[in-house]
PDB file of N, CA and C in Angstrom:
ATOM      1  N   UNK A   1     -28.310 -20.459  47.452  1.00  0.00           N
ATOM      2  CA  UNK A   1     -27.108 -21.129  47.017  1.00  0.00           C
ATOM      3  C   UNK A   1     -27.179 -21.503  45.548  1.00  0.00           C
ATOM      4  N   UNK A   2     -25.993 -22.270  45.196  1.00  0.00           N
ATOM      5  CA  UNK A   2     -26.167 -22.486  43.332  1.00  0.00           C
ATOM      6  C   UNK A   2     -26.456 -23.468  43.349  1.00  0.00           C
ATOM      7  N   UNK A   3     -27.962 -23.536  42.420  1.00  0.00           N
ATOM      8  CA  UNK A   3     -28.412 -24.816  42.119  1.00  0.00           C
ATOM      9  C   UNK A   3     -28.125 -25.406  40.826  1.00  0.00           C
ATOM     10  N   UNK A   4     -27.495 -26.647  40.822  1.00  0.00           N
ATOM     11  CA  UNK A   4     -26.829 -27.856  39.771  1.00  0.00           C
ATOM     12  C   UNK A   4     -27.864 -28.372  38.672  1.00  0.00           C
ATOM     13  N   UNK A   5     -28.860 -28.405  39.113  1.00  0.00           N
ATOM     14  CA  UNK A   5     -30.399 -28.958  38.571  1.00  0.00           C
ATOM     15  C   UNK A   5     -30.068 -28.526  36.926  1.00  0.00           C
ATOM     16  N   UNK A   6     -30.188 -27.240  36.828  1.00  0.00           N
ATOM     17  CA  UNK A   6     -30.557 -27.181  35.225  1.00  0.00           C
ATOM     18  C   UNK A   6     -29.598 -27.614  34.741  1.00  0.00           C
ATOM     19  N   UNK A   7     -28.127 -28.109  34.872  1.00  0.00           N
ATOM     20  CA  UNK A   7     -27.007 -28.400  34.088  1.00  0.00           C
ATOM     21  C   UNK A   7     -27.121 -29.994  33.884  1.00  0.00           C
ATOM     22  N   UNK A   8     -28.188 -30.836  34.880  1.00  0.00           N
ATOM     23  CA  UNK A   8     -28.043 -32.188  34.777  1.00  0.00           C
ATOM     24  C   UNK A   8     -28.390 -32.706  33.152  1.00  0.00           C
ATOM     25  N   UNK A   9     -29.363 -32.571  32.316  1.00  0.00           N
ATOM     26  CA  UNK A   9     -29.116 -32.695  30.663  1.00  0.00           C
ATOM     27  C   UNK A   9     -27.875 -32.807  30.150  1.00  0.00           C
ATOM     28  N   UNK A  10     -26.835 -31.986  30.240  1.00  0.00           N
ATOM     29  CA  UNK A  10     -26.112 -32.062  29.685  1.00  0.00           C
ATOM     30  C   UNK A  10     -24.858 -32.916  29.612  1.00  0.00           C
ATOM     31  N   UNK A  11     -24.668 -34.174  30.326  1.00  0.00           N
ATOM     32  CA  UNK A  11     -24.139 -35.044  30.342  1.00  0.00           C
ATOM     33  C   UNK A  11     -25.490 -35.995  29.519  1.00  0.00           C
ATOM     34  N   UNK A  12     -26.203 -36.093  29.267  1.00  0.00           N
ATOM     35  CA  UNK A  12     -26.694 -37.155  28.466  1.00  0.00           C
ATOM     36  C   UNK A  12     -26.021 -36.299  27.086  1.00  0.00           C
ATOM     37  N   UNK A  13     -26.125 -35.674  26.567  1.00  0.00           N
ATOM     38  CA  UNK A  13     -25.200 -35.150  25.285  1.00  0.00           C
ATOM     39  C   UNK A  13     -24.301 -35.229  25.033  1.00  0.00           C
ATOM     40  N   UNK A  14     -23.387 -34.802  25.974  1.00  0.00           N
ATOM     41  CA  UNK A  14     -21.754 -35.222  25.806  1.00  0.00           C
ATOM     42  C   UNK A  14     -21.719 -36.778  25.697  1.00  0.00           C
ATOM     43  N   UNK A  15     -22.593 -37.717  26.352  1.00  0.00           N
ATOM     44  CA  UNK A  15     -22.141 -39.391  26.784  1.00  0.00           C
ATOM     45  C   UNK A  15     -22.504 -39.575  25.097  1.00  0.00           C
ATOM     46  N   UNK A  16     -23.530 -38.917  24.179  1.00  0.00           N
ATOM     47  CA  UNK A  16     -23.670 -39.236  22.914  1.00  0.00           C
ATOM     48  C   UNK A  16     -22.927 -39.413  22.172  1.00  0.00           C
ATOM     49  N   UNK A  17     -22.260 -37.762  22.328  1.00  0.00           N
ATOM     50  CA  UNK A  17     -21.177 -37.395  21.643  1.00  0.00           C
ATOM     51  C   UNK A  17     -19.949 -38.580  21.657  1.00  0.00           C
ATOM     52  N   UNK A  18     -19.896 -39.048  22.767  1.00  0.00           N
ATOM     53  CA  UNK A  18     -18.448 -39.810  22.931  1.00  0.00           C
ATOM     54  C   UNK A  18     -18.607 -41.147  22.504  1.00  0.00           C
ATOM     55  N   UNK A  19     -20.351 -41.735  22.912  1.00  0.00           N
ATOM     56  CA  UNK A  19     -20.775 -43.375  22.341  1.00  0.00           C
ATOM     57  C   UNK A  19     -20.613 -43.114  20.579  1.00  0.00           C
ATOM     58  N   UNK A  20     -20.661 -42.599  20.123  1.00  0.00           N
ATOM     59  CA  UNK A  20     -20.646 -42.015  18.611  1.00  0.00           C
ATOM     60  C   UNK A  20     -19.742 -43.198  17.978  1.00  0.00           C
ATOM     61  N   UNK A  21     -18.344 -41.856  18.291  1.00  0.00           N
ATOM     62  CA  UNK A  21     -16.624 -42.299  17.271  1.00  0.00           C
ATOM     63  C   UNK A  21     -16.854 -43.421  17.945  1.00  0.00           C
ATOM     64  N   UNK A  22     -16.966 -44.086  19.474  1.00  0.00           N
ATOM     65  CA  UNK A  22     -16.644 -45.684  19.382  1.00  0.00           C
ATOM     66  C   UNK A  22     -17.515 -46.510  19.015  1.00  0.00           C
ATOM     67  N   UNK A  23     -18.888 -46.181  18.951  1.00  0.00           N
ATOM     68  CA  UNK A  23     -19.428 -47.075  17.787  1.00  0.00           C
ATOM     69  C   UNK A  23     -19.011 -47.570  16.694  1.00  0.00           C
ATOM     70  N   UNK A  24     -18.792 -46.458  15.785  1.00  0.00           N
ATOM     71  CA  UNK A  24     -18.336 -46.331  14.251  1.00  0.00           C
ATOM     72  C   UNK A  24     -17.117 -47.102  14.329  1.00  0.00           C
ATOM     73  N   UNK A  25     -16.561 -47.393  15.140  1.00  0.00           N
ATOM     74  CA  UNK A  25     -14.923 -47.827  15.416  1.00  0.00           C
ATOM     75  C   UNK A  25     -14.508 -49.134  15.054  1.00  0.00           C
ATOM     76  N   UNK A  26     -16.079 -49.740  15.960  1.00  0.00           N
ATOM     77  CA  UNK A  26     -16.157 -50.893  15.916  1.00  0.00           C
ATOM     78  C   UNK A  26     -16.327 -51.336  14.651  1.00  0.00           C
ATOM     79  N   UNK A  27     -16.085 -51.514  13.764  1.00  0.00           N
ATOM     80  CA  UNK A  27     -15.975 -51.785  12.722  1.00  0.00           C
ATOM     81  C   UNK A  27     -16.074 -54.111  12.491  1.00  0.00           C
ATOM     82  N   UNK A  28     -16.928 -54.487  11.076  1.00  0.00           N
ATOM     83  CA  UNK A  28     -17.153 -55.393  11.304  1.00  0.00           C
ATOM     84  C   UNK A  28     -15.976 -56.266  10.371  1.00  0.00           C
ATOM     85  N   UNK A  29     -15.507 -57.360  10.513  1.00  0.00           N
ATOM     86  CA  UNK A  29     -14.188 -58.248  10.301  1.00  0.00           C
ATOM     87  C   UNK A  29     -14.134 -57.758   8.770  1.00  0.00           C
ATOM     88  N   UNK A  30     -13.414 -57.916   8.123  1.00  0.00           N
ATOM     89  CA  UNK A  30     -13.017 -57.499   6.531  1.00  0.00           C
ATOM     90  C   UNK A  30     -13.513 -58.780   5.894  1.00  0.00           C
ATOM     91  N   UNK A  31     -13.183 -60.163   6.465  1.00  0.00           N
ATOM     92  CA  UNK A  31     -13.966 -60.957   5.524  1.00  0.00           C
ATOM     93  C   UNK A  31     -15.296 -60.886   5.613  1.00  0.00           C
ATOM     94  N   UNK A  32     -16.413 -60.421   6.706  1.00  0.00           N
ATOM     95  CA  UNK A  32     -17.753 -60.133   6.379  1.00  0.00           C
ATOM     96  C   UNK A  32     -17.941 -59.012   5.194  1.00  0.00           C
ATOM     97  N   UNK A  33     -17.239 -58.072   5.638  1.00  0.00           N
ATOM     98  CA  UNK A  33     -17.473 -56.988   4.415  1.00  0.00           C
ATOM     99  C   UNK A  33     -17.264 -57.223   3.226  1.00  0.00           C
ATOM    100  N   UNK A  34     -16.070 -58.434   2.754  1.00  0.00           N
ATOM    101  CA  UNK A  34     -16.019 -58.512   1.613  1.00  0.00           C
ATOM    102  C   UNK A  34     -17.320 -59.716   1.182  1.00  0.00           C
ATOM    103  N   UNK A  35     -17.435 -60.470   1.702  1.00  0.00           N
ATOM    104  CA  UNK A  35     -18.359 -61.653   2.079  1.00  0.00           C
ATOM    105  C   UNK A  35     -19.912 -60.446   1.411  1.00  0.00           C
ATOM    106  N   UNK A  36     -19.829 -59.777   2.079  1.00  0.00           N
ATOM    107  CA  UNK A  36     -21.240 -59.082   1.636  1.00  0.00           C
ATOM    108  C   UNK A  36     -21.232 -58.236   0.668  1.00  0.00           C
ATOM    109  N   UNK A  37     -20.272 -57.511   0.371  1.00  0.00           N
ATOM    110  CA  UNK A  37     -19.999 -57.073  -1.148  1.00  0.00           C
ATOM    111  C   UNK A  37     -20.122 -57.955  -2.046  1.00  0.00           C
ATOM    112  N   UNK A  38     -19.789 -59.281  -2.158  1.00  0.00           N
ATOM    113  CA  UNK A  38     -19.363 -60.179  -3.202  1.00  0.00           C
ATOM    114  C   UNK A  38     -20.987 -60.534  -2.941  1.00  0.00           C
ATOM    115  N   UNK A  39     -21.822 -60.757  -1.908  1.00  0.00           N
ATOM    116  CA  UNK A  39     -23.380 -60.886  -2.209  1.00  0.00           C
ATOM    117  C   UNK A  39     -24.047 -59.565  -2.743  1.00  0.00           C
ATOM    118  N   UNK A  40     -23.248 -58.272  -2.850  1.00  0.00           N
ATOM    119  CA  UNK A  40     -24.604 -57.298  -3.722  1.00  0.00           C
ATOM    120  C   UNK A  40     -24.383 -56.252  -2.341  1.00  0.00           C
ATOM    121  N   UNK A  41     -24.417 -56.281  -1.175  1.00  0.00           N
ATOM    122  CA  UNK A  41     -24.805 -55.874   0.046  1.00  0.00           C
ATOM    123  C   UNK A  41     -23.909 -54.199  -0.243  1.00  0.00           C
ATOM    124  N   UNK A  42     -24.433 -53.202   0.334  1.00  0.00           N
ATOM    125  CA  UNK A  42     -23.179 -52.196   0.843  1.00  0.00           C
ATOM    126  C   UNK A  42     -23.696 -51.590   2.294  1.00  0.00           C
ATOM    127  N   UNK A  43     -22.777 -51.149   3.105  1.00  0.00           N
ATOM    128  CA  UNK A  43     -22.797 -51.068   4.440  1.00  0.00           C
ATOM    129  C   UNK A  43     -23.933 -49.528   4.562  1.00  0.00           C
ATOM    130  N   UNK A  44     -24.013 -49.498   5.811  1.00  0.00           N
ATOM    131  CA  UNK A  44     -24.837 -48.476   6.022  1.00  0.00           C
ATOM    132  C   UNK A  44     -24.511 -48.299   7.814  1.00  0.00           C
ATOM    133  N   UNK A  45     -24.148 -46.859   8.367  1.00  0.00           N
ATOM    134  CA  UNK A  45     -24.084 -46.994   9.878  1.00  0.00           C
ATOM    135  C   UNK A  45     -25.103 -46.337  10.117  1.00  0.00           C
ATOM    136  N   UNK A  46     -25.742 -46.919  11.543  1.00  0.00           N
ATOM    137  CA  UNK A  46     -26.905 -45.993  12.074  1.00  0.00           C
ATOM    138  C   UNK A  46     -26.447 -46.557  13.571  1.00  0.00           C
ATOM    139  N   UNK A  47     -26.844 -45.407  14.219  1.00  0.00           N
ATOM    140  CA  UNK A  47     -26.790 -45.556  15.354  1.00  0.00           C
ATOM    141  C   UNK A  47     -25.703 -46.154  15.915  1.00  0.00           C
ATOM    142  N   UNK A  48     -24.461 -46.182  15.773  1.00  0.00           N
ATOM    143  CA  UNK A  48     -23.882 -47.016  16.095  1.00  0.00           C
ATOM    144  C   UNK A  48     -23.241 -48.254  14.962  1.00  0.00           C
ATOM    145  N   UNK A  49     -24.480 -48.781  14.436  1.00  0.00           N
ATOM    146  CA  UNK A  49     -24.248 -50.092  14.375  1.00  0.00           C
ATOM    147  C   UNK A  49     -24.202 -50.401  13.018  1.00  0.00           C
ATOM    148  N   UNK A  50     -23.228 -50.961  12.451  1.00  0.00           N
ATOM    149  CA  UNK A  50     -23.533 -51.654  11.161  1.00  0.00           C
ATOM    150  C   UNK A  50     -24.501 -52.070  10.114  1.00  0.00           C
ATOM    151  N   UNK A  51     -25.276 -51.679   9.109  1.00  0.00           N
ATOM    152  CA  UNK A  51     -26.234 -52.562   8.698  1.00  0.00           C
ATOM    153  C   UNK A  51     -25.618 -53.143   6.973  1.00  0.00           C
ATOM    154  N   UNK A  52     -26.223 -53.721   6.734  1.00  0.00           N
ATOM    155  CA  UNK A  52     -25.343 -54.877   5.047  1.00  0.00           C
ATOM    156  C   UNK A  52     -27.171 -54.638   4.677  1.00  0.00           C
ATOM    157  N   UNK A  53     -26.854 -53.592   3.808  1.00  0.00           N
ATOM    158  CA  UNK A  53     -28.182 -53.193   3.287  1.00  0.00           C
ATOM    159  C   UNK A  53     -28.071 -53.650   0.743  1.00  0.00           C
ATOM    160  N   UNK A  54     -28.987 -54.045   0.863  1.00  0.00           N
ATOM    161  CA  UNK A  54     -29.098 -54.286  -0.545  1.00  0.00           C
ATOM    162  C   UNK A  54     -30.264 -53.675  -1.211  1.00  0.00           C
ATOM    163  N   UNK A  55     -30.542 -53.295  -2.193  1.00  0.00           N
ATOM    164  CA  UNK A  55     -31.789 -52.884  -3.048  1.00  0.00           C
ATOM    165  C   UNK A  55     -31.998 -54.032  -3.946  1.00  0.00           C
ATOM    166  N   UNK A  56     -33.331 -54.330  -3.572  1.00  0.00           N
ATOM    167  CA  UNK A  56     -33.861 -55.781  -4.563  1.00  0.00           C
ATOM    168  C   UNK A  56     -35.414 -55.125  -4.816  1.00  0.00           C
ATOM    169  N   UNK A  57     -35.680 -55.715  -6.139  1.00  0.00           N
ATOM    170  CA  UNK A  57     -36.949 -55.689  -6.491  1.00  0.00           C
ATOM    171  C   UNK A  57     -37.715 -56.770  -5.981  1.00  0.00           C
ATOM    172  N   UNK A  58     -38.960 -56.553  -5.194  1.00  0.00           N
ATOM    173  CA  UNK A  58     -40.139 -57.365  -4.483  1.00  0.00           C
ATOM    174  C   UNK A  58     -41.136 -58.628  -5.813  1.00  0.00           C
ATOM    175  N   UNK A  59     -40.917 -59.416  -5.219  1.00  0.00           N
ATOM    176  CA  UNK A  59     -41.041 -60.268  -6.711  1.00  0.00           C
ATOM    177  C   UNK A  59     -42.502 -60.026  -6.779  1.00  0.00           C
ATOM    178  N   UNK A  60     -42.860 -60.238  -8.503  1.00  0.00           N
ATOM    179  CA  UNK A  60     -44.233 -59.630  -8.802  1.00  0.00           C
ATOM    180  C   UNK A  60     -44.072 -58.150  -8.595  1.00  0.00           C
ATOM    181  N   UNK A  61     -43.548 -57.566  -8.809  1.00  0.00           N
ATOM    182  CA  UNK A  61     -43.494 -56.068  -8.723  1.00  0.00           C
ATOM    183  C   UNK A  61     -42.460 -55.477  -9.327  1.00  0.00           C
ATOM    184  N   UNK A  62     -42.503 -54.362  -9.437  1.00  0.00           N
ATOM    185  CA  UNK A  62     -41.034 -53.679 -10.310  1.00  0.00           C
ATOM    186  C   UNK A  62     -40.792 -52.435  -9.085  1.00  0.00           C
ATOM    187  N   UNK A  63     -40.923 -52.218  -8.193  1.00  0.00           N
ATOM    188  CA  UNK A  63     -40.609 -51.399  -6.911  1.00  0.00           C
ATOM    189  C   UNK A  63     -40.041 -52.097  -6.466  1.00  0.00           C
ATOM    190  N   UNK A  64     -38.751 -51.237  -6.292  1.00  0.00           N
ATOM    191  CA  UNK A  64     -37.229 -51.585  -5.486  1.00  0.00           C
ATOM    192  C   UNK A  64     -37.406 -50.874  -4.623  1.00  0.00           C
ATOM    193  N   UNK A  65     -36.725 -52.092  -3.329  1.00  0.00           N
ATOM    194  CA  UNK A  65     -36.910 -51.713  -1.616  1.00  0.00           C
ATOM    195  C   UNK A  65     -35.295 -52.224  -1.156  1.00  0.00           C
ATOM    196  N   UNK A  66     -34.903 -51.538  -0.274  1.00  0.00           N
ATOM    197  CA  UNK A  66     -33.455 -51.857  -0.050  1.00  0.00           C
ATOM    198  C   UNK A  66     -33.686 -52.085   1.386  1.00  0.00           C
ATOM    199  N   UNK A  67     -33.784 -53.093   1.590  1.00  0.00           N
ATOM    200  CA  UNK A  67     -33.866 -54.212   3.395  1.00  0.00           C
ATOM    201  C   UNK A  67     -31.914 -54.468   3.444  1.00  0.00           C
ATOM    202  N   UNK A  68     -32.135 -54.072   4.797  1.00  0.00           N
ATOM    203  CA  UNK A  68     -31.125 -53.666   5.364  1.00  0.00           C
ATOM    204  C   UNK A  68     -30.994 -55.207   6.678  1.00  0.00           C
ATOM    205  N   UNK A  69     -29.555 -55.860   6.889  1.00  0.00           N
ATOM    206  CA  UNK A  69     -29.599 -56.612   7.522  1.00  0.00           C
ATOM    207  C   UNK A  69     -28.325 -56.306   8.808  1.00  0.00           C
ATOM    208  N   UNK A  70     -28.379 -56.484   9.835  1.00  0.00           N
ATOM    209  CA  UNK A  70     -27.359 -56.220  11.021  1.00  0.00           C
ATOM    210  C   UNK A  70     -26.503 -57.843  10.489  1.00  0.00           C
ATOM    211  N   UNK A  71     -25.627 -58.001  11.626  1.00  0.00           N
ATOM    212  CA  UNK A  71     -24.497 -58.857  10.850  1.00  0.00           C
ATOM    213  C   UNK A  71     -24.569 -59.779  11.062  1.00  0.00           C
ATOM    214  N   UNK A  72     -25.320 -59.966  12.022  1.00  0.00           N
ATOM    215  CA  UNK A  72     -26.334 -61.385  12.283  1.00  0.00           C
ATOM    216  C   UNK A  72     -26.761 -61.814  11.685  1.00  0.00           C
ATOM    217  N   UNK A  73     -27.965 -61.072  11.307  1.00  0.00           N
ATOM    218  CA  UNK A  73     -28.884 -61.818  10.221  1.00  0.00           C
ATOM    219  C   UNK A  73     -27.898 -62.009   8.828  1.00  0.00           C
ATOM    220  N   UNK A  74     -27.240 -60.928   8.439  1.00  0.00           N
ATOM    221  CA  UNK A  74     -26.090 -61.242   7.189  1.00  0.00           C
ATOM    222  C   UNK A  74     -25.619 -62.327   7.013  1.00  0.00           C
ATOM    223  N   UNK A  75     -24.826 -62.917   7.858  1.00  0.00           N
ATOM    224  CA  UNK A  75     -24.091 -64.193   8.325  1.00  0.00           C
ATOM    225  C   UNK A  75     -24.623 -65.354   7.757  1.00  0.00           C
ATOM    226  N   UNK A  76     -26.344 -65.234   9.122  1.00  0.00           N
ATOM    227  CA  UNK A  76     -26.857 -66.321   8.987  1.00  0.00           C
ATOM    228  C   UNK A  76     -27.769 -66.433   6.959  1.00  0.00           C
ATOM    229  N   UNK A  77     -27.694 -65.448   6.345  1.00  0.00           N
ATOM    230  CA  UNK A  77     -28.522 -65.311   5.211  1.00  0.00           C
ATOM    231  C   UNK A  77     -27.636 -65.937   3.984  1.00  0.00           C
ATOM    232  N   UNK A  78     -26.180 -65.289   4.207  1.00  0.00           N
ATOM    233  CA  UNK A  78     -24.865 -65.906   3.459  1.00  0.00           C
ATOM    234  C   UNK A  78     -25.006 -67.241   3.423  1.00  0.00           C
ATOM    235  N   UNK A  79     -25.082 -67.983   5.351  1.00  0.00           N
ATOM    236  CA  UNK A  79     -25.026 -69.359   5.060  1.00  0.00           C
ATOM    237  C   UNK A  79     -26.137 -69.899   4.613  1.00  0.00           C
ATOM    238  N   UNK A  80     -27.286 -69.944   4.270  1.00  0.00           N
ATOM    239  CA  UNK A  80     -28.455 -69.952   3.498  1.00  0.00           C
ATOM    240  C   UNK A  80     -28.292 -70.040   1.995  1.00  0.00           C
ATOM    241  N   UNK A  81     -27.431 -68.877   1.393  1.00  0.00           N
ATOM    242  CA  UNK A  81     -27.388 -69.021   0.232  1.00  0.00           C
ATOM    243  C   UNK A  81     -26.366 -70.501   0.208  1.00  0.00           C
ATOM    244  N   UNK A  82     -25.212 -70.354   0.854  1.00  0.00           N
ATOM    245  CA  UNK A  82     -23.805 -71.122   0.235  1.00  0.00           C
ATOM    246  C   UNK A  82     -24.996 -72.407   0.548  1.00  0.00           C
ATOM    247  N   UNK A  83     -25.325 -72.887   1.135  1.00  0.00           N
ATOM    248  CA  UNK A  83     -26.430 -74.041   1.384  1.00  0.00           C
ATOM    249  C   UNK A  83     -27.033 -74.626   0.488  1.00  0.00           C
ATOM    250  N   UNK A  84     -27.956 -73.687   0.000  1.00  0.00           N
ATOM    251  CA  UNK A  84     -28.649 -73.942  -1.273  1.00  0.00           C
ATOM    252  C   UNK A  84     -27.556 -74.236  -2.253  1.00  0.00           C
ATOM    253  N   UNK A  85     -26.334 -73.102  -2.333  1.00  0.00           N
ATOM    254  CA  UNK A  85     -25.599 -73.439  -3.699  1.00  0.00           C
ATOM    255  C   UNK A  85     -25.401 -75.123  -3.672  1.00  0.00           C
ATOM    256  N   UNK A  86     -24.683 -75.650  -2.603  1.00  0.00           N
ATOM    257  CA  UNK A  86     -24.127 -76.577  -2.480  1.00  0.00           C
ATOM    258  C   UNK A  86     -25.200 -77.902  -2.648  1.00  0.00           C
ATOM    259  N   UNK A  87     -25.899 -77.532  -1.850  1.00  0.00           N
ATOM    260  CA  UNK A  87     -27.529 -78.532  -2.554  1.00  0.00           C
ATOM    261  C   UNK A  87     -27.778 -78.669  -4.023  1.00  0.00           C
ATOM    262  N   UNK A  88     -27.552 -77.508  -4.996  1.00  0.00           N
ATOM    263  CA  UNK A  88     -27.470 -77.373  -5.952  1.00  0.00           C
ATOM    264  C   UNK A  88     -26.871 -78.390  -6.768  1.00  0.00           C
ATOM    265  N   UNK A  89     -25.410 -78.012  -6.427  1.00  0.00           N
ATOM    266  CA  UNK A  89     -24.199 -78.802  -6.782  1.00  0.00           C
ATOM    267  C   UNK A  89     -24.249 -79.902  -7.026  1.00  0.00           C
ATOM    268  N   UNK A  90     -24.888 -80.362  -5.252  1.00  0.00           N
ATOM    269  CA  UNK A  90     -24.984 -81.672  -5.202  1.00  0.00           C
ATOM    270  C   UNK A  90     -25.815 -82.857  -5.670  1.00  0.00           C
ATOM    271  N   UNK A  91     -26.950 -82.102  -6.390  1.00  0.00           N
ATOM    272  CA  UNK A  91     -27.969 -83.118  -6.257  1.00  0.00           C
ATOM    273  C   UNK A  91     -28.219 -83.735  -7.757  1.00  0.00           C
ATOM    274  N   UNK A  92     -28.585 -84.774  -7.923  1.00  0.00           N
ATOM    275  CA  UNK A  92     -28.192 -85.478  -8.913  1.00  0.00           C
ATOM    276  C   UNK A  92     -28.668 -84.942 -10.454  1.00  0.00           C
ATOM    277  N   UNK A  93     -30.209 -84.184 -10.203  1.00  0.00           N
ATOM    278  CA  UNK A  93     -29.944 -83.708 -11.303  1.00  0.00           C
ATOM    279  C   UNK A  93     -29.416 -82.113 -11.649  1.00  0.00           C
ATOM    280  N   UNK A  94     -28.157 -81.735 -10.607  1.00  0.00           N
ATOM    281  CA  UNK A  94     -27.641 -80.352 -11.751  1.00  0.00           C
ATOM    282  C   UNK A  94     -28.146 -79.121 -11.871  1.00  0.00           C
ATOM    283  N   UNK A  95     -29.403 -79.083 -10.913  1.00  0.00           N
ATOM    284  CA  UNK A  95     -29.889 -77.856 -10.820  1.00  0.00           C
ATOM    285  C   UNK A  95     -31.121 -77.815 -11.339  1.00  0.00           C
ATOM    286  N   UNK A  96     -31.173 -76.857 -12.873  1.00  0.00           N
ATOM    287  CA  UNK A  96     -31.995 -77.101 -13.791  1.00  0.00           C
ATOM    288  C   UNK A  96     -32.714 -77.772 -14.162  1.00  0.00           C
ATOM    289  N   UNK A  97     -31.651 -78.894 -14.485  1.00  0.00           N
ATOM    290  CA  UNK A  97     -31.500 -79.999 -15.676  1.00  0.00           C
ATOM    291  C   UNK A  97     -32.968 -81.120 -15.403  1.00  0.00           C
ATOM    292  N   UNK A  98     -33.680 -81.104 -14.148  1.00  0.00           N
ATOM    293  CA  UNK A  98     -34.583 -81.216 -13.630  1.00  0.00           C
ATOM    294  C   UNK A  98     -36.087 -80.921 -13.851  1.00  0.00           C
ATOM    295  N   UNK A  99     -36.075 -79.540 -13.763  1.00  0.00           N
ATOM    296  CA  UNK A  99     -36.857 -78.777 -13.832  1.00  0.00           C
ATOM    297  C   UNK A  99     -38.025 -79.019 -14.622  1.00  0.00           C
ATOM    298  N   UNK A 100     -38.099 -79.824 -16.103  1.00  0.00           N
ATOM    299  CA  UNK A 100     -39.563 -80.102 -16.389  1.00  0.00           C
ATOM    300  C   UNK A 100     -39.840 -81.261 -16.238  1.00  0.00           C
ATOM    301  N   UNK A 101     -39.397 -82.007 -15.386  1.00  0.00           N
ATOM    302  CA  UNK A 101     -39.823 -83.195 -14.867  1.00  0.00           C
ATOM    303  C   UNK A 101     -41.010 -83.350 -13.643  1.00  0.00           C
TER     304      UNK A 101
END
């Protein structure tokens, strides 16, 4: 009789094919994207999924490495910076203005 066996593979390929376009689809809110542009960031898809990737030089070094963040960690790294800014802002001496004290 006809055996089905060797054709079973080929639904894991097609299910690829189709998880693909709706990955990419998903697309992440426009104010993150701009949110991470305005930090330096530009997008990158893999697998699916979003990454907010930047190229920074490793301090003490002059080799540039571009660390790549999912939108999670983005988020939470944004509110980190605005944090600090605002600590900044806030604190009595001004930032700097401190500094050889």
């Amino acid at each position: 009789g006809a055996q089905e066996a060797p054709a079973a593979p080929a639904p894991a390929i097609v299910v690829h094919f189709i998880d693909a376009p709706k990955a990419t689809a998903n697309l992440p809110p426009a104010d993150v994207l701009k949110k991470a542009r305005d930090a330096g960031y530009h997008t990158k898809v893999s697998h699916g999924i979003v990454y907010y990737c930047k190229v920074d030089a490793d301090i003490g070094t002059h080799f540039q490495t571009e660390k790549c963040l999912d939108e999670e960690q983005l988020l939470t790294n944004l509110r980190r910076l605005d944090e600090a800014r605002d600590q900044l802002r806030n604190s009595p001496c001004g930032g700097s203005a401190c500094a050889g004290k």
